[in-house]
C-alpha atoms as a PDB file:
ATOM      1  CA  UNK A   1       3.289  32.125  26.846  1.00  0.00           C
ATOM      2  CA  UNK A   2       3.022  28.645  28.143  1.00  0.00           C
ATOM      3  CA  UNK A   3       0.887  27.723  25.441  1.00  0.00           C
ATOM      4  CA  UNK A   4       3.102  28.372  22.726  1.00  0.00           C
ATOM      5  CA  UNK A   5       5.969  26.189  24.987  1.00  0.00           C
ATOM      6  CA  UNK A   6       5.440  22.499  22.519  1.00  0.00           C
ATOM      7  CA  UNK A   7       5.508  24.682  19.376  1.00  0.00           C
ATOM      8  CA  UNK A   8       8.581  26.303  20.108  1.00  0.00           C
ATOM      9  CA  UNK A   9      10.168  23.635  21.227  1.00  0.00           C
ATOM     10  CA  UNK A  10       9.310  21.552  18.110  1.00  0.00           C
ATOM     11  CA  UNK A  11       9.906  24.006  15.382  1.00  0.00           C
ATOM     12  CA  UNK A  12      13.327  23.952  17.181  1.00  0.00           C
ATOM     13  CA  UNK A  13      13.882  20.497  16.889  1.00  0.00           C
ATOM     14  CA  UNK A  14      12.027  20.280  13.799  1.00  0.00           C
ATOM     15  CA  UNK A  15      14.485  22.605  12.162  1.00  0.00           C
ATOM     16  CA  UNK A  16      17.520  20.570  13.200  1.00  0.00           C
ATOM     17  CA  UNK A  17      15.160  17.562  12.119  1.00  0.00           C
ATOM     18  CA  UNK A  18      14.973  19.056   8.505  1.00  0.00           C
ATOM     19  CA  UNK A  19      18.584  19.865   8.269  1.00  0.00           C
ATOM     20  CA  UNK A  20      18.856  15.954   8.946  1.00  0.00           C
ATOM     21  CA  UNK A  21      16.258  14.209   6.994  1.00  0.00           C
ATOM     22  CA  UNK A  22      16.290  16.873   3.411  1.00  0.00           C
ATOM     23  CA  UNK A  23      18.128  15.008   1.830  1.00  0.00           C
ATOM     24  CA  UNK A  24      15.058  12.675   1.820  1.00  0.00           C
ATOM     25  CA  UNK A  25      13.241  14.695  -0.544  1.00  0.00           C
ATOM     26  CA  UNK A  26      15.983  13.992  -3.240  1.00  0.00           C
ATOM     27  CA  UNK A  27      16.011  11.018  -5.464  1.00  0.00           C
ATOM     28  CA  UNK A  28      17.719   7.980  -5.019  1.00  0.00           C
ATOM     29  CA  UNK A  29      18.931   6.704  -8.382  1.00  0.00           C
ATOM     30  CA  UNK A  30      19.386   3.499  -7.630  1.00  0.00           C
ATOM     31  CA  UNK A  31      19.296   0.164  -9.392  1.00  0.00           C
ATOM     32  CA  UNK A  32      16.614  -1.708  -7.214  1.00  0.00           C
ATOM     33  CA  UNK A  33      14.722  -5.121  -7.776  1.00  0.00           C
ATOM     34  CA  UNK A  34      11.645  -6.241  -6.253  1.00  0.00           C
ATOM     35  CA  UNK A  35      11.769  -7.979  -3.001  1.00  0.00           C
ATOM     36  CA  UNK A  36      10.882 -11.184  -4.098  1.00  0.00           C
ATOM     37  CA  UNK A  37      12.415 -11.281  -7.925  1.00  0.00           C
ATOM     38  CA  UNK A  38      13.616 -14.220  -9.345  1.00  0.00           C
ATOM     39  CA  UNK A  39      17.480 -13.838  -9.890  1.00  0.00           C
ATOM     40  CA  UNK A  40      17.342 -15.688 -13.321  1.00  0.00           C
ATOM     41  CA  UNK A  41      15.125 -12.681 -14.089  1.00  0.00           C
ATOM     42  CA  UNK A  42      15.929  -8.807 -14.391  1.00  0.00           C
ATOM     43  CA  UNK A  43      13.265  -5.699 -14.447  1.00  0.00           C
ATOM     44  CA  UNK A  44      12.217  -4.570 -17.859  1.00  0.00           C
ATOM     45  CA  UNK A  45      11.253  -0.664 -16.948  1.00  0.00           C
ATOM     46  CA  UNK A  46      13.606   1.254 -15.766  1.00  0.00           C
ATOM     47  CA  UNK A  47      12.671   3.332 -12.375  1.00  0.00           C
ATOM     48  CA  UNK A  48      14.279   4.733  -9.321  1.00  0.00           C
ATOM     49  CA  UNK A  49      13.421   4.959  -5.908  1.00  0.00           C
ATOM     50  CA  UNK A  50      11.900   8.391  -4.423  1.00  0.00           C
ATOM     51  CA  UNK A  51      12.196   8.966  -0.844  1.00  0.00           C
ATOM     52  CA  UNK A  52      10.065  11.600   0.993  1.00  0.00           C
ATOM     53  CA  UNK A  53       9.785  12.899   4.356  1.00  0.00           C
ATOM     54  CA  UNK A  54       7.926  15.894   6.153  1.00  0.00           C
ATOM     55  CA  UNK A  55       7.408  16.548   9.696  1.00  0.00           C
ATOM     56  CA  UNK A  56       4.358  19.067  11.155  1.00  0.00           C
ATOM     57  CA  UNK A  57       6.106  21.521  13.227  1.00  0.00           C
ATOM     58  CA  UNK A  58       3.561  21.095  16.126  1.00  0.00           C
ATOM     59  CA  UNK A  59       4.887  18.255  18.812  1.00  0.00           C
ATOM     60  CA  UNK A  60       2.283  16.550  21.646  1.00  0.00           C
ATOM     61  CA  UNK A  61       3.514  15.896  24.895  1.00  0.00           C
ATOM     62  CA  UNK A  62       4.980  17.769  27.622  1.00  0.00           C
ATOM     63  CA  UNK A  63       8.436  19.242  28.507  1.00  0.00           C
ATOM     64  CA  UNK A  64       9.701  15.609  29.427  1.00  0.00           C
ATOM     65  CA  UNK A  65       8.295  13.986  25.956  1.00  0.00           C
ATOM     66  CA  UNK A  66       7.828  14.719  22.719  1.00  0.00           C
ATOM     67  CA  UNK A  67       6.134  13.012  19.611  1.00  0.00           C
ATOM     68  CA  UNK A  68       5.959  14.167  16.465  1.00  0.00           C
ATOM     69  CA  UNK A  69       3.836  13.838  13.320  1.00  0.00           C
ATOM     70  CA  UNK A  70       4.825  12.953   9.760  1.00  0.00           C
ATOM     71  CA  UNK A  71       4.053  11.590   6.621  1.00  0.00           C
ATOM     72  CA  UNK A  72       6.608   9.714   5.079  1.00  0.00           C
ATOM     73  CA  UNK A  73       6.758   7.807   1.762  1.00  0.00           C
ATOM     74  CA  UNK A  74       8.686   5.151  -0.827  1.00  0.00           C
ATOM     75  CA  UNK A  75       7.654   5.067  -3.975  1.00  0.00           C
ATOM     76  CA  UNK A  76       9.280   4.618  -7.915  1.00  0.00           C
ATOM     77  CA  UNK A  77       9.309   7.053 -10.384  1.00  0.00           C
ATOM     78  CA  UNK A  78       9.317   5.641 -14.044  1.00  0.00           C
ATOM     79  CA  UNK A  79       9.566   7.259 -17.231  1.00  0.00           C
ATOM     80  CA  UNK A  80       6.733   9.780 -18.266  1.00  0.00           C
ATOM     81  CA  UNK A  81       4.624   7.555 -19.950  1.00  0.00           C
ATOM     82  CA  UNK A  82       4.433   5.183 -17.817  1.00  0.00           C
ATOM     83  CA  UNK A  83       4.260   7.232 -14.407  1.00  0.00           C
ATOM     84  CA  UNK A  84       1.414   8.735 -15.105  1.00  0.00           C
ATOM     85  CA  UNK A  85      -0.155   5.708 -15.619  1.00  0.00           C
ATOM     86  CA  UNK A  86       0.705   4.448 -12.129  1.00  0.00           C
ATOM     87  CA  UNK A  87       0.338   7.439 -10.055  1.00  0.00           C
ATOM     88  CA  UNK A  88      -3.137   6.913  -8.826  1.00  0.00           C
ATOM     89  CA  UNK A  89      -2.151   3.686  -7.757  1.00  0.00           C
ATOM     90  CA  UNK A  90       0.936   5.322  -5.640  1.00  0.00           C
ATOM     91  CA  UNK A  91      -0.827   8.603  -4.377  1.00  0.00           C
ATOM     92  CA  UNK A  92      -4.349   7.273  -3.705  1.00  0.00           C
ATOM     93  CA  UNK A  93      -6.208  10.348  -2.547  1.00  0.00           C
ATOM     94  CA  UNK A  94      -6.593  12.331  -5.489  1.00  0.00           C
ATOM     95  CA  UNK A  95      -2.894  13.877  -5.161  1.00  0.00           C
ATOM     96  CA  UNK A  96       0.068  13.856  -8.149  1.00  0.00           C
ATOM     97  CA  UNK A  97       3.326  14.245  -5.956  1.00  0.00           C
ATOM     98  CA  UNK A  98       4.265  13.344  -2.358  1.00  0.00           C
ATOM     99  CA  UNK A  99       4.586  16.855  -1.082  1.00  0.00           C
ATOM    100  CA  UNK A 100       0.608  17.312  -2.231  1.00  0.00           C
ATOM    101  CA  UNK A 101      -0.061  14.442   0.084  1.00  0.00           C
ATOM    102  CA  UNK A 102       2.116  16.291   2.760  1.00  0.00           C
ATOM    103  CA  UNK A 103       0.341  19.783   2.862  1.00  0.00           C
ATOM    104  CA  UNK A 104      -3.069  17.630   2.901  1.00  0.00           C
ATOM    105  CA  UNK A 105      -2.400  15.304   6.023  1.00  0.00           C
ATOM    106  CA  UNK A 106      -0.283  17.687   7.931  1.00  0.00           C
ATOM    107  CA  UNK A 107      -2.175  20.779   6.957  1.00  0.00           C
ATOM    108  CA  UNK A 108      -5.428  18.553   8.777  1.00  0.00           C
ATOM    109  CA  UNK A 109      -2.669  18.119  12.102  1.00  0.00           C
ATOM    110  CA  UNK A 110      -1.785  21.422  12.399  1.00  0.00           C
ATOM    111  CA  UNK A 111      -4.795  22.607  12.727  1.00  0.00           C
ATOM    112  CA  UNK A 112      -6.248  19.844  15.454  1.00  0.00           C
ATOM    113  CA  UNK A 113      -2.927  20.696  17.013  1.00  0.00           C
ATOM    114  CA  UNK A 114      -3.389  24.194  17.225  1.00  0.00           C
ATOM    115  CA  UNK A 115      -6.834  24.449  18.412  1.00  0.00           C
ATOM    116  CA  UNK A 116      -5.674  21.871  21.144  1.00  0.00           C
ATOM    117  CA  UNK A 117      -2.845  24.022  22.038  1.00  0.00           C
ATOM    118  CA  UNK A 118      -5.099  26.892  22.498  1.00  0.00           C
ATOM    119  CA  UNK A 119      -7.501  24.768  25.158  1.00  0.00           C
ATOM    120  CA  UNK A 120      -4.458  24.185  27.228  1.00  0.00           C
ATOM    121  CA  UNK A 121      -4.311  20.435  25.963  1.00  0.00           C
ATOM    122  CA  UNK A 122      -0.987  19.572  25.440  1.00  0.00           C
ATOM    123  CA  UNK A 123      -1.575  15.734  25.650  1.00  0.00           C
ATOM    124  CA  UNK A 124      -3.395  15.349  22.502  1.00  0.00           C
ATOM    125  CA  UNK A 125      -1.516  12.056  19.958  1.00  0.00           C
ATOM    126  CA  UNK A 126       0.718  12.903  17.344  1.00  0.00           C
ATOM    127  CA  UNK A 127      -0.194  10.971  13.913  1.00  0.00           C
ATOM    128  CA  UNK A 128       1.761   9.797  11.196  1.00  0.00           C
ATOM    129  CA  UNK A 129       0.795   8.060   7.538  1.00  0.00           C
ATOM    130  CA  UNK A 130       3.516   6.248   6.315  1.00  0.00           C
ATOM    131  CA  UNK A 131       3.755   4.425   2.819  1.00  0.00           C
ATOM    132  CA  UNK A 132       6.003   1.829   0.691  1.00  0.00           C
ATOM    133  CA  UNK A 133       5.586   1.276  -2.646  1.00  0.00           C
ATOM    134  CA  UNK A 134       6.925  -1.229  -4.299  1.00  0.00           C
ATOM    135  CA  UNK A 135       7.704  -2.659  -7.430  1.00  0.00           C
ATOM    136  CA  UNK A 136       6.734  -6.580  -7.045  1.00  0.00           C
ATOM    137  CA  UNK A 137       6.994  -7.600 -11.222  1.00  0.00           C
ATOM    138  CA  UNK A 138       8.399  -5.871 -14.039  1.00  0.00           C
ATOM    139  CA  UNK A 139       8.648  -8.361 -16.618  1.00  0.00           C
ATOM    140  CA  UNK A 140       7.721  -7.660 -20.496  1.00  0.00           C
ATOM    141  CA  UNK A 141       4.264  -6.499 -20.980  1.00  0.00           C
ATOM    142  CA  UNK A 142       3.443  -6.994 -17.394  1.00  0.00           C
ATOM    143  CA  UNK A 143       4.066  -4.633 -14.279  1.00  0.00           C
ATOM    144  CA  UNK A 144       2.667  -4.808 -10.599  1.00  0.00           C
ATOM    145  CA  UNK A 145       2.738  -2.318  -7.694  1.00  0.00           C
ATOM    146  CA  UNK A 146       2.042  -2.982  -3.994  1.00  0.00           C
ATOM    147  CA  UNK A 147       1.190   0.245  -1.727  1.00  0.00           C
ATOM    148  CA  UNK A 148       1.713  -0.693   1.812  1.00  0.00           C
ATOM    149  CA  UNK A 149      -0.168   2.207   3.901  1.00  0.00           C
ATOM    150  CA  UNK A 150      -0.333   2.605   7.789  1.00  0.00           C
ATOM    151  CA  UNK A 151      -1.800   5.666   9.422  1.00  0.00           C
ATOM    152  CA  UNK A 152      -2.581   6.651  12.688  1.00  0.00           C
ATOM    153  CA  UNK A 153      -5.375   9.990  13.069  1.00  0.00           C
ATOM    154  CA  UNK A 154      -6.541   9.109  16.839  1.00  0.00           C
ATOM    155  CA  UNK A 155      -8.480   6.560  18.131  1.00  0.00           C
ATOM    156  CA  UNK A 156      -7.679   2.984  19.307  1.00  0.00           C
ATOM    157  CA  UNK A 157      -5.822   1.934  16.758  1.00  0.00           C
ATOM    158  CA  UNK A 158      -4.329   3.134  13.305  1.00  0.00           C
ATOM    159  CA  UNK A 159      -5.043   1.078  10.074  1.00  0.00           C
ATOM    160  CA  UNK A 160      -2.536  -0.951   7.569  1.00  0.00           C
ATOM    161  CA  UNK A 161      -3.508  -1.548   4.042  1.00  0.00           C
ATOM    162  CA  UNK A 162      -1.718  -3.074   0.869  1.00  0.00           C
ATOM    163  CA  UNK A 163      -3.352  -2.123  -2.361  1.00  0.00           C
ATOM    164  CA  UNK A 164      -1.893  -3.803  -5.366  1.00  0.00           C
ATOM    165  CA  UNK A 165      -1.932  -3.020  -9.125  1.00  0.00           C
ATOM    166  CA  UNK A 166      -1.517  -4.242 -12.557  1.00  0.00           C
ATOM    167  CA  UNK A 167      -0.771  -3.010 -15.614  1.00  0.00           C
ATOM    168  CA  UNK A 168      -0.648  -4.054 -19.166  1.00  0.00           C
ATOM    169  CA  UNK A 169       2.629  -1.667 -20.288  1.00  0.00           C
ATOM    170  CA  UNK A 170       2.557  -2.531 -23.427  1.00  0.00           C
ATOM    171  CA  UNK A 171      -1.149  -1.288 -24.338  1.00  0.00           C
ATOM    172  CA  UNK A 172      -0.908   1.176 -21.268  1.00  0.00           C
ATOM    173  CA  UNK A 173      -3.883   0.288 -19.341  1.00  0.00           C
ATOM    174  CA  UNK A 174      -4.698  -1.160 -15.844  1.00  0.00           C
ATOM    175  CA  UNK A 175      -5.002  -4.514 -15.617  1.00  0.00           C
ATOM    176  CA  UNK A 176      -8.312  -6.293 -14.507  1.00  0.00           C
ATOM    177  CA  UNK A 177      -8.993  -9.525 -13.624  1.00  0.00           C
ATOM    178  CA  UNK A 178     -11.023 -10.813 -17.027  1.00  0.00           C
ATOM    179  CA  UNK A 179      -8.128  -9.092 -18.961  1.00  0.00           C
ATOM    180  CA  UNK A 180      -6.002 -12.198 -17.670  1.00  0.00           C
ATOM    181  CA  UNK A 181      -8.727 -14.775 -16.956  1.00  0.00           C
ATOM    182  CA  UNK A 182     -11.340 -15.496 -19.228  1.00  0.00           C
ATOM    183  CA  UNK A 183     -13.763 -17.737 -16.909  1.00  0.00           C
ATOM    184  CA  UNK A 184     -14.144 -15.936 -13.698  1.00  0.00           C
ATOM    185  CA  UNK A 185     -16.717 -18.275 -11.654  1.00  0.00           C
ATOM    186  CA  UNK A 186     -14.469 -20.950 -12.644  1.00  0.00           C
ATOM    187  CA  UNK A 187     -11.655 -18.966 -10.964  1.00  0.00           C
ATOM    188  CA  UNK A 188     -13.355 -18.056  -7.692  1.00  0.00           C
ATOM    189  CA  UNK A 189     -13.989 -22.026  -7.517  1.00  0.00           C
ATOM    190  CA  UNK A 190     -10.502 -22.815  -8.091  1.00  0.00           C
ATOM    191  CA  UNK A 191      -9.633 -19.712  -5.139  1.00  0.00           C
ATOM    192  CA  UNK A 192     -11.840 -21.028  -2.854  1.00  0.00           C
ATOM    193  CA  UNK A 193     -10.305 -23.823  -2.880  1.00  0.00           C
ATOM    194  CA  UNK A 194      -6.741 -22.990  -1.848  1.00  0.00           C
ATOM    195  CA  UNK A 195      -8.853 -20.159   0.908  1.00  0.00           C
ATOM    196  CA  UNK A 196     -10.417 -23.075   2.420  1.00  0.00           C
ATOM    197  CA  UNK A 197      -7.279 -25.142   2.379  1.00  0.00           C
ATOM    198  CA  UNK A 198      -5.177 -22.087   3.679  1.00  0.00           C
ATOM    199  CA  UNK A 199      -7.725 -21.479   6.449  1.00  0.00           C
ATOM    200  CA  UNK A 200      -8.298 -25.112   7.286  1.00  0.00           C
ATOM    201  CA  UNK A 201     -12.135 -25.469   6.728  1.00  0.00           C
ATOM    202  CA  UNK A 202     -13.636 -28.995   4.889  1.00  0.00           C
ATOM    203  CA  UNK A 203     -14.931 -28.174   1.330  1.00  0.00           C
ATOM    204  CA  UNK A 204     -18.352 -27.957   3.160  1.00  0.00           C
ATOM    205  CA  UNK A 205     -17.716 -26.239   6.035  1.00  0.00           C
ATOM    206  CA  UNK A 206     -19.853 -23.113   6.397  1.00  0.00           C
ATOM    207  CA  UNK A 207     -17.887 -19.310   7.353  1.00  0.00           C
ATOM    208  CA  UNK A 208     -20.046 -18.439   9.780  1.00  0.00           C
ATOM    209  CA  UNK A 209     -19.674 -15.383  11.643  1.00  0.00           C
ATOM    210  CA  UNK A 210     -15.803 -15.995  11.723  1.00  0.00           C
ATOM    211  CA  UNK A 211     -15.728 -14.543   8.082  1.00  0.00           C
ATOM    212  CA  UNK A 212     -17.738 -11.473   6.270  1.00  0.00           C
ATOM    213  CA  UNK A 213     -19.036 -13.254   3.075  1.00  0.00           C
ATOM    214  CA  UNK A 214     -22.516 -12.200   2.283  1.00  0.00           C
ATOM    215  CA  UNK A 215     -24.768 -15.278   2.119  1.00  0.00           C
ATOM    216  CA  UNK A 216     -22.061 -17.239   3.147  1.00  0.00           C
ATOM    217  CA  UNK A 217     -20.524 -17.337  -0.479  1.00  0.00           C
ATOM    218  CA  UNK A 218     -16.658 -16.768  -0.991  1.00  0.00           C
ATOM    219  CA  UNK A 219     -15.698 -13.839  -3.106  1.00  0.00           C
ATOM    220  CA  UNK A 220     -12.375 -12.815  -4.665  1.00  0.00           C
ATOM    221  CA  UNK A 221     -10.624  -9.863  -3.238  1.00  0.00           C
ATOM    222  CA  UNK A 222     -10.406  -6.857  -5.835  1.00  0.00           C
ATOM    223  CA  UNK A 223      -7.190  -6.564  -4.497  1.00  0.00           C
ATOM    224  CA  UNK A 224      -5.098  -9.187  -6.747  1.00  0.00           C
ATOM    225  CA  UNK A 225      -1.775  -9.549  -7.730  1.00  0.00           C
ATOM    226  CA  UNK A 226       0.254 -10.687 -10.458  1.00  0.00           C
ATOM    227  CA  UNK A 227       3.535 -12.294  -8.959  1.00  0.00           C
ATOM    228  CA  UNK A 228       6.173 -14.640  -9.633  1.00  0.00           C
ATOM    229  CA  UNK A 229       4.958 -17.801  -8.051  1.00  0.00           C
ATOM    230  CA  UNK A 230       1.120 -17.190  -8.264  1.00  0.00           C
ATOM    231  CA  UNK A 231      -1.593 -15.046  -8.230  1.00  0.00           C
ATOM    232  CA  UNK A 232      -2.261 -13.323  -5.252  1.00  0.00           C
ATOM    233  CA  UNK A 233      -5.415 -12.109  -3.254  1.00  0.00           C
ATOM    234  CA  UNK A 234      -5.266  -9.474  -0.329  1.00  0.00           C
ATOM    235  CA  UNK A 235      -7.707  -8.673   1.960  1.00  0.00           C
ATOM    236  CA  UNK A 236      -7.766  -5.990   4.081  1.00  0.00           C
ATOM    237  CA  UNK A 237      -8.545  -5.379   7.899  1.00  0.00           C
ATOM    238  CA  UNK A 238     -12.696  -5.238   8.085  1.00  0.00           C
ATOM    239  CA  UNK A 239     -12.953  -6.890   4.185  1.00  0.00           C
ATOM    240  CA  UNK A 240     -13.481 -10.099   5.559  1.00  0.00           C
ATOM    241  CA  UNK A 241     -12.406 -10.570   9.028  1.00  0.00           C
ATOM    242  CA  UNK A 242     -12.499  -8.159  11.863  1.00  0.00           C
ATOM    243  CA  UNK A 243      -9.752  -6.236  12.558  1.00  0.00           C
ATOM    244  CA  UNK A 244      -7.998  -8.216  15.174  1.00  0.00           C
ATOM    245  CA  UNK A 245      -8.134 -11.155  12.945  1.00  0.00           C
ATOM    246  CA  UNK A 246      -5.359  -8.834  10.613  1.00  0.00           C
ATOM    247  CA  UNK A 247      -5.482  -9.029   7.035  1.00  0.00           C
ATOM    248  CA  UNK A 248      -5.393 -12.247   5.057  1.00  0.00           C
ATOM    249  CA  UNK A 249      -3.146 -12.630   1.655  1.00  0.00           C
ATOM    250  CA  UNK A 250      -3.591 -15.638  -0.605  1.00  0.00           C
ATOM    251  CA  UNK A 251      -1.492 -16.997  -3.346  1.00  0.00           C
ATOM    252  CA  UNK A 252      -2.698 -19.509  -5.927  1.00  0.00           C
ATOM    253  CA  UNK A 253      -0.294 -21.191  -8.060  1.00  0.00           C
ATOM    254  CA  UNK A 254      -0.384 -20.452 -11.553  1.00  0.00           C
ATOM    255  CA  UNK A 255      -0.119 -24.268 -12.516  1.00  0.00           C
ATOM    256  CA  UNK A 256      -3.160 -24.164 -10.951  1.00  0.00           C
ATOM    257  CA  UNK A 257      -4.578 -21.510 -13.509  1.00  0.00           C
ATOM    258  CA  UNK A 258      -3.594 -22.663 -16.637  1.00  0.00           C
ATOM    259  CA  UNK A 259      -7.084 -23.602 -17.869  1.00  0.00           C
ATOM    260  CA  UNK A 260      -8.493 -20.321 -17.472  1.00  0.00           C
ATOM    261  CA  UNK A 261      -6.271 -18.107 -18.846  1.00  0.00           C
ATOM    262  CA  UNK A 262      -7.120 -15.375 -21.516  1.00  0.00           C
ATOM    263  CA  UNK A 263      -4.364 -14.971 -24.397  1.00  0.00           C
ATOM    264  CA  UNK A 264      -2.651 -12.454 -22.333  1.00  0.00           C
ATOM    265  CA  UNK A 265      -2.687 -14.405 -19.132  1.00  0.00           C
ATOM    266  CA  UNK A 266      -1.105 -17.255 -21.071  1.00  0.00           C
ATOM    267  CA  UNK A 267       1.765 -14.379 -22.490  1.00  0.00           C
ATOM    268  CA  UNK A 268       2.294 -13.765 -18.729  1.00  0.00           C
ATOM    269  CA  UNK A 269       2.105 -17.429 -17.608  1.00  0.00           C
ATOM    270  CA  UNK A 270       4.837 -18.071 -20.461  1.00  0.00           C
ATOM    271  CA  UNK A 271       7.179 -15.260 -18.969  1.00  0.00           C
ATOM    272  CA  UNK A 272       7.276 -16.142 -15.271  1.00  0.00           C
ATOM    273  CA  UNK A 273       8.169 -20.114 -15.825  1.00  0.00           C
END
């Protein structure tokens, strides 16, 4: 009887939960603009925001506190076309659709929550995976995603990442970094620059154990992307610093670019000025 105490108490207050947070599920056909859009500039695809929300029905604790789990997510729906081109880059496990993700991560809970319900453990962490995506350019030819995760499945810590992506809508393919720049040794030089700058080490300085380059050479982040003021580099926790050094994101001023470009990093180039 007692072991069955958290369940039924959650399911209870996951119930009146649901009642509150449904509505989440729905769309939300708004009119929305990336966070850092220029206001001399407006989006070229149309999209609305989706806004999802699930919650396991299993709560940790005790009688005097509760957690729960959930996954939550923020992400834009575009036309057919190009949705499916972008959904990998919103739903990065495999899945199509938010409630796939759902049944996947809380399906995994559920069951570590019911075989620690069944030792007696009652204490075990709740978890949650939470993720924003956002639309951070949507100018003619030209569109770029950022996927903010953060997940927590035990341990010392959870983990935040930002994956960014690029696409050429126009041909309807993902962008890549020699699809905008045609020299790219001459653009790691001109990176490493503004990394060494941003991190304040002499043009000679060496990274040392502070940074994970391999044979202490600089390499670009595959995470890039394509924004209004510059192009920008992320790196993850672990990439290239240990995770209590956080991530590092680096922006390089298109100005600074200019010599490089390919044809259709010049188109882009023209369209952001």
């Amino acid at each position: 009887m007692k072991k069955h105490l958290i369940y039924s108490i959650g399911l209870g207050i996951f119930l009146f939960a649901h009642s509150c947070t449904s509505r989440n599920k729905s769309q939300e056909s708004v009119s929305t603009i990336a966070e850092d859009a220029s206001p001399l500039m407006t989006d070229t695809l149309d999209y609305h925001m989706e806004v999802f929300k699930e919650i396991s029905p299993y709560f940790s604790g005790d009688e005097m506190t509760l957690d729960t789990t959930f996954y939550a997510a923020r992400y834009p729906v575009f036309s057919t076309e190009i949705d499916s081109l972008v959904r990998e880059a919103i739903f990065v496990d495999g899945e199509h659709k938010a409630d796939q993700v759902a049944e996947s991560f809380l399906g995994g809970f559920n069951e570590y929550a019911e075989e620690q319900i069944n030792s007696e453990n009652h204490a075990f962490h709740a978890w949650f995976r939470n993720q924003d995506c956002e639309v951070m350019l949507n100018v003619p030819g030209f569109l770029t995603l950022k996927n903010a995760i953060s997940e927590y499945t035990g341990g010392a810590h959870g983990i935040e990442i930002e994956i960014w992506s690029n696409y050429d809508t126009q041909n309807k393919k993902k962008l890549s970094l020699a699809d905008i720049f045609q020299d790219t040794l001459v653009l790691r030089q001109i990176v490493e620059g503004y990394f060494r700058k941003q991190e304040k080490l002499s043009d000679t300085s060496a990274y040392g154990s502070n940074y994970f380059f391999d044979d202490e050479t600089f390499t670009l982040a595959d995470n890039f992307g394509l924004t209004r003021v510059g192009l920008l580099f992320h790196y993850n926790p672990y990439e290239i610093k240990s995770y209590a050094e956080g991530p590092t994101t680096l922006i390089v001023p298109y100005n600074a670019l200019e010599e490089v470009t390919t044809e259709k990093g010049q188109r882009l180039l023209d369209i952001v000025k």
